[in-house]
C-alpha atoms as a PDB file:
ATOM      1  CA  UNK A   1      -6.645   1.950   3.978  1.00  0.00           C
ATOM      2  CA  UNK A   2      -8.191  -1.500   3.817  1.00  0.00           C
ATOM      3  CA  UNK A   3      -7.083  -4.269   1.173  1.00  0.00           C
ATOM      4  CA  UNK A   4      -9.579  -6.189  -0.684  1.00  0.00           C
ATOM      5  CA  UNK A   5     -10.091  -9.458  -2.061  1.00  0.00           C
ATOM      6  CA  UNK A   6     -12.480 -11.348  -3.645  1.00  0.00           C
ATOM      7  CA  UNK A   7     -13.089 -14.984  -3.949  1.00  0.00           C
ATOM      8  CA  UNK A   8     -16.054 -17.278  -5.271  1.00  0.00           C
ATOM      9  CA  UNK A   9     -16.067 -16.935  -9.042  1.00  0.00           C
ATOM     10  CA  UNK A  10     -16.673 -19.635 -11.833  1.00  0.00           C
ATOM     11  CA  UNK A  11     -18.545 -21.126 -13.666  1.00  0.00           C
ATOM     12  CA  UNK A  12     -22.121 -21.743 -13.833  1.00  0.00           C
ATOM     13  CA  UNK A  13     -25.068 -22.247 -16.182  1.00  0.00           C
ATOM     14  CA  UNK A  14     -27.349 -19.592 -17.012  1.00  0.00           C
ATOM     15  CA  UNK A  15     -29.814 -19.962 -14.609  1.00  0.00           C
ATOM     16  CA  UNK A  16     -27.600 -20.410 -12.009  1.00  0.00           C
ATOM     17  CA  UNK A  17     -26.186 -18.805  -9.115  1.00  0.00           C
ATOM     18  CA  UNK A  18     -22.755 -17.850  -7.212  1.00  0.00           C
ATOM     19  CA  UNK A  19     -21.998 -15.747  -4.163  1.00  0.00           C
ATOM     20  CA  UNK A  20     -18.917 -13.681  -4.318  1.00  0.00           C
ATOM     21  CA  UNK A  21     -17.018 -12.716  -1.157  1.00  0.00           C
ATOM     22  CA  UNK A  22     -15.430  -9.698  -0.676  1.00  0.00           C
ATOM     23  CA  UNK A  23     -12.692  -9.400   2.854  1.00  0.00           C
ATOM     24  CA  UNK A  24     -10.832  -6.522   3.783  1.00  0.00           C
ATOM     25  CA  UNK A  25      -7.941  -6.388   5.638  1.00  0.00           C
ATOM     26  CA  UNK A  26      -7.620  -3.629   8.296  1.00  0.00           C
ATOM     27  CA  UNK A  27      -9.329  -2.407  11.142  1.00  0.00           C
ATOM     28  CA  UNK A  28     -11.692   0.140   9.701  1.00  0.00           C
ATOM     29  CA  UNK A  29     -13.939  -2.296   7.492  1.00  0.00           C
ATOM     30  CA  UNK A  30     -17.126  -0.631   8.884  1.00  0.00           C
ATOM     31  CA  UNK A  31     -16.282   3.247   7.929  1.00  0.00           C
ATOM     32  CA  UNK A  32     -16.120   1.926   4.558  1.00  0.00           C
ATOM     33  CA  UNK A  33     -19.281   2.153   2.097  1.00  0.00           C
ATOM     34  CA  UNK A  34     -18.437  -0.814  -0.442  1.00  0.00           C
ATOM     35  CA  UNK A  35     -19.593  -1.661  -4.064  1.00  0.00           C
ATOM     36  CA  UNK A  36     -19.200  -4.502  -6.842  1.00  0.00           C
ATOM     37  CA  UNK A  37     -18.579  -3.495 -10.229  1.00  0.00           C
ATOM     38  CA  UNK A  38     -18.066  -5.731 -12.924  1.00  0.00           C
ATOM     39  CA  UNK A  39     -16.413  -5.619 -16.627  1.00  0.00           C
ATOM     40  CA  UNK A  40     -17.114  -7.539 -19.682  1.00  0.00           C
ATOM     41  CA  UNK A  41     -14.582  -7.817 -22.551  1.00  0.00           C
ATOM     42  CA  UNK A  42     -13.979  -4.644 -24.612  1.00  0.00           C
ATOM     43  CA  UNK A  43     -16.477  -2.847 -22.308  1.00  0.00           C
ATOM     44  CA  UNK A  44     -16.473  -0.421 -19.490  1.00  0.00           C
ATOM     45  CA  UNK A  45     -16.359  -1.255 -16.099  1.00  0.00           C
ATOM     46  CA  UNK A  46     -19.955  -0.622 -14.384  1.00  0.00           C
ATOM     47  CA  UNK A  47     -21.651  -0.549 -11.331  1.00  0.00           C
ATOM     48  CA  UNK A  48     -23.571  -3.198 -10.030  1.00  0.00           C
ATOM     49  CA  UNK A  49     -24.579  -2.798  -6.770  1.00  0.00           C
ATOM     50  CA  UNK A  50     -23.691  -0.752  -3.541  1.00  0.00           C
ATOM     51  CA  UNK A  51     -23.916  -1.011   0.286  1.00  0.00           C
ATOM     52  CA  UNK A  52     -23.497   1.648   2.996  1.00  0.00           C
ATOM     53  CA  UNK A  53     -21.397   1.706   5.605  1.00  0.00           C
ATOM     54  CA  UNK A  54     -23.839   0.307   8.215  1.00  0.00           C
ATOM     55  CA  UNK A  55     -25.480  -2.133   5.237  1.00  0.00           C
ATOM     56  CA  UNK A  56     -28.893  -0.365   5.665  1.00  0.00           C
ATOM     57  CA  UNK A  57     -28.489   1.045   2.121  1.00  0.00           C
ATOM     58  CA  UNK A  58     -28.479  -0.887  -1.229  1.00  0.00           C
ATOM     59  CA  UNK A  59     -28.237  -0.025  -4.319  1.00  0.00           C
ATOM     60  CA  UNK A  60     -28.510  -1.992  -7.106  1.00  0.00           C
ATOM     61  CA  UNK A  61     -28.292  -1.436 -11.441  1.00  0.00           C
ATOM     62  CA  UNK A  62     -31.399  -1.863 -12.852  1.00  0.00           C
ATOM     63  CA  UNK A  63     -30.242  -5.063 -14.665  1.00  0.00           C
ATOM     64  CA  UNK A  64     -29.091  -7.135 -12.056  1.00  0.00           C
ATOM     65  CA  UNK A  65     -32.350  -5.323  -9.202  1.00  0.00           C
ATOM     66  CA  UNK A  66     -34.291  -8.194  -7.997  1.00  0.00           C
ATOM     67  CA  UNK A  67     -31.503 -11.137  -9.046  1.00  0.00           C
ATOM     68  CA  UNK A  68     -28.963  -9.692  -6.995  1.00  0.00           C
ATOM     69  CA  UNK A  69     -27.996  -9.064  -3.408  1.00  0.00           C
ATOM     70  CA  UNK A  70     -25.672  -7.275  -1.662  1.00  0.00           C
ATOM     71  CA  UNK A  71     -24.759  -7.589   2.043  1.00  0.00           C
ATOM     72  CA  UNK A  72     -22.034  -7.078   4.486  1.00  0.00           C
ATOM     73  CA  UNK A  73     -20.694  -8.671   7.600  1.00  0.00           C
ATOM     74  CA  UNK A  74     -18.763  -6.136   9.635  1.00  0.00           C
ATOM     75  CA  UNK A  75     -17.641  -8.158  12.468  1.00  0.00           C
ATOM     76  CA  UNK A  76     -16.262 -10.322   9.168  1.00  0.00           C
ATOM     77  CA  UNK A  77     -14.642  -7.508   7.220  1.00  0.00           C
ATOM     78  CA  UNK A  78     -16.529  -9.410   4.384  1.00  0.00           C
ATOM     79  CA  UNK A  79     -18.920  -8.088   1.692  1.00  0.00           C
ATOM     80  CA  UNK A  80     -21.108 -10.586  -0.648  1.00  0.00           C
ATOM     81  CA  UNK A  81     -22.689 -10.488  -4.050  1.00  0.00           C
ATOM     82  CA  UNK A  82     -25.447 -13.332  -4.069  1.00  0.00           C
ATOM     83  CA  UNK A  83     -26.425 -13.917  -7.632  1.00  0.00           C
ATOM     84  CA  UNK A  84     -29.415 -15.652  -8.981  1.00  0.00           C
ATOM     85  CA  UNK A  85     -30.814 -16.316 -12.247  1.00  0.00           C
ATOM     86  CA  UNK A  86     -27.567 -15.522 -13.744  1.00  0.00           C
ATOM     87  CA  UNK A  87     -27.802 -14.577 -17.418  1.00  0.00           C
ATOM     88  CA  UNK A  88     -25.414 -14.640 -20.323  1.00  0.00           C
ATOM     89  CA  UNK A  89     -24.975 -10.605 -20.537  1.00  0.00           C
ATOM     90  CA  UNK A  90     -23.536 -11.066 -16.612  1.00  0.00           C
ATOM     91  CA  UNK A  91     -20.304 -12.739 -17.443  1.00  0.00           C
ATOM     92  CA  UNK A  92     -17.324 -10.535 -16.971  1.00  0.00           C
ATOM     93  CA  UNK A  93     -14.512  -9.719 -14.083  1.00  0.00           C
ATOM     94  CA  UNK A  94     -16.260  -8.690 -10.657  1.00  0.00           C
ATOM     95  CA  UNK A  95     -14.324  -6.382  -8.756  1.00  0.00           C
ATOM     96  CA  UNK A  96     -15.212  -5.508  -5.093  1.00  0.00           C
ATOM     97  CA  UNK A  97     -14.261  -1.417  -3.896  1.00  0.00           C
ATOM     98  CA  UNK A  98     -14.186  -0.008  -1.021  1.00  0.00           C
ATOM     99  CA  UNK A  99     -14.263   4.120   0.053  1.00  0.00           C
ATOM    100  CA  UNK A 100     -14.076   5.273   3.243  1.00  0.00           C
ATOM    101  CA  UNK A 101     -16.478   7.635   4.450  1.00  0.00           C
ATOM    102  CA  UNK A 102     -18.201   9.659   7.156  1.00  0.00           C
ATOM    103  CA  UNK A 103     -22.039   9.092   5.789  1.00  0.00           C
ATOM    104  CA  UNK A 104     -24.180   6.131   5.805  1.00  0.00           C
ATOM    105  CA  UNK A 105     -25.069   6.208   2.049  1.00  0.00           C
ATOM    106  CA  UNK A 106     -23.941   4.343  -0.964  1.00  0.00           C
ATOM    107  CA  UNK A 107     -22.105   5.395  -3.908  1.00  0.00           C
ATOM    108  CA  UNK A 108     -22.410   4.237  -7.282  1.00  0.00           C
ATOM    109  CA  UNK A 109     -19.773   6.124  -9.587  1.00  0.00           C
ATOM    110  CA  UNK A 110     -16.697   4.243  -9.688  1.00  0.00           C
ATOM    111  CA  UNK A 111     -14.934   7.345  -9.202  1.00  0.00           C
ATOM    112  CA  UNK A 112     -16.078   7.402  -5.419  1.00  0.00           C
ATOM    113  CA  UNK A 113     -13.701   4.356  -4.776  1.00  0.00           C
ATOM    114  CA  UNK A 114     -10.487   4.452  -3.465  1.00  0.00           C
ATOM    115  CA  UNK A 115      -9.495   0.425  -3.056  1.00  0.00           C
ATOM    116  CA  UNK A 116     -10.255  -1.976  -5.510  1.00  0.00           C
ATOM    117  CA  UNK A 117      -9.811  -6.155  -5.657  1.00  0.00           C
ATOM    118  CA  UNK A 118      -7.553  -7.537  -7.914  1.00  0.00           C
ATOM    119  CA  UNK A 119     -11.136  -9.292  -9.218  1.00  0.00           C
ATOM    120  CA  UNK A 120     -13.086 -12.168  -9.348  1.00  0.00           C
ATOM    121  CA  UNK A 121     -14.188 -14.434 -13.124  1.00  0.00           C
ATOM    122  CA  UNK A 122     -17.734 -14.938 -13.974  1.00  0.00           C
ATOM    123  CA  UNK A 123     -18.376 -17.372 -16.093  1.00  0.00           C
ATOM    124  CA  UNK A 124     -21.865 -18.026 -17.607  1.00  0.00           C
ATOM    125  CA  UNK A 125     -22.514 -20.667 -20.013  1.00  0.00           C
ATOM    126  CA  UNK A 126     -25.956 -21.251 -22.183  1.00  0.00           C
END
């Protein structure tokens, strides 16, 4: 079971952008289909976007779709969360998961996540 850990948080101006990094420990990086999720204060913990085993699926909640991007270096154990146009409403803690599985397809209930990063601060000021 891989370990994760995230890294690249802060804080920016809305209108900004940050790319958070995502690297797994462990050998088995690529059987794993990963996913960021992030919470805000007093609120649940949702999905924001998702990435298949092989990276040739995204997902991506229809709030962040066309702001965000998610990608993944195998050879790196490392998955990233590029994020542009940053708003107010995306402030919160980011957390990277990780589930390993057989198919090529992405997940997007946190429920299908075994691992999870202790999680990264996103800070976005007006």
């Amino acid at each position: 079971q891989v370990q994760l850990a995230e890294s690249g948080g802060g804080l920016v101006q809305a209108g900004g952008s940050l790319r958070l990094s995502c690297v797994a420990s462990g050998r088995t990086f690529e059987n794993h289909r990963m996913g960021w999720f992030r919470q805000a204060p007093g609120e649940d913990r949702e999905f924001v976007a998702g990435i298949s085993r092989s990276g040739a699926e995204t997902r991506y909640a229809d709030s962040v779709k066309d702001r965000f991007t998610i990608s993944r270096e195998n050879t790196k154990n490392t998955v990233y969360l590029e994020m542009n146009r940053l708003r107010l409403s995306d402030a919160g803690v980011y957390y990277c998961a990780a589930a390993p599985t057989i198919y090529d397809t992405v997940a997007i209930s946190n429920l299908a996540y075994l691992t999870w990063g202790q999680g990264a601060q996103v800070t976005v000021s007006s």
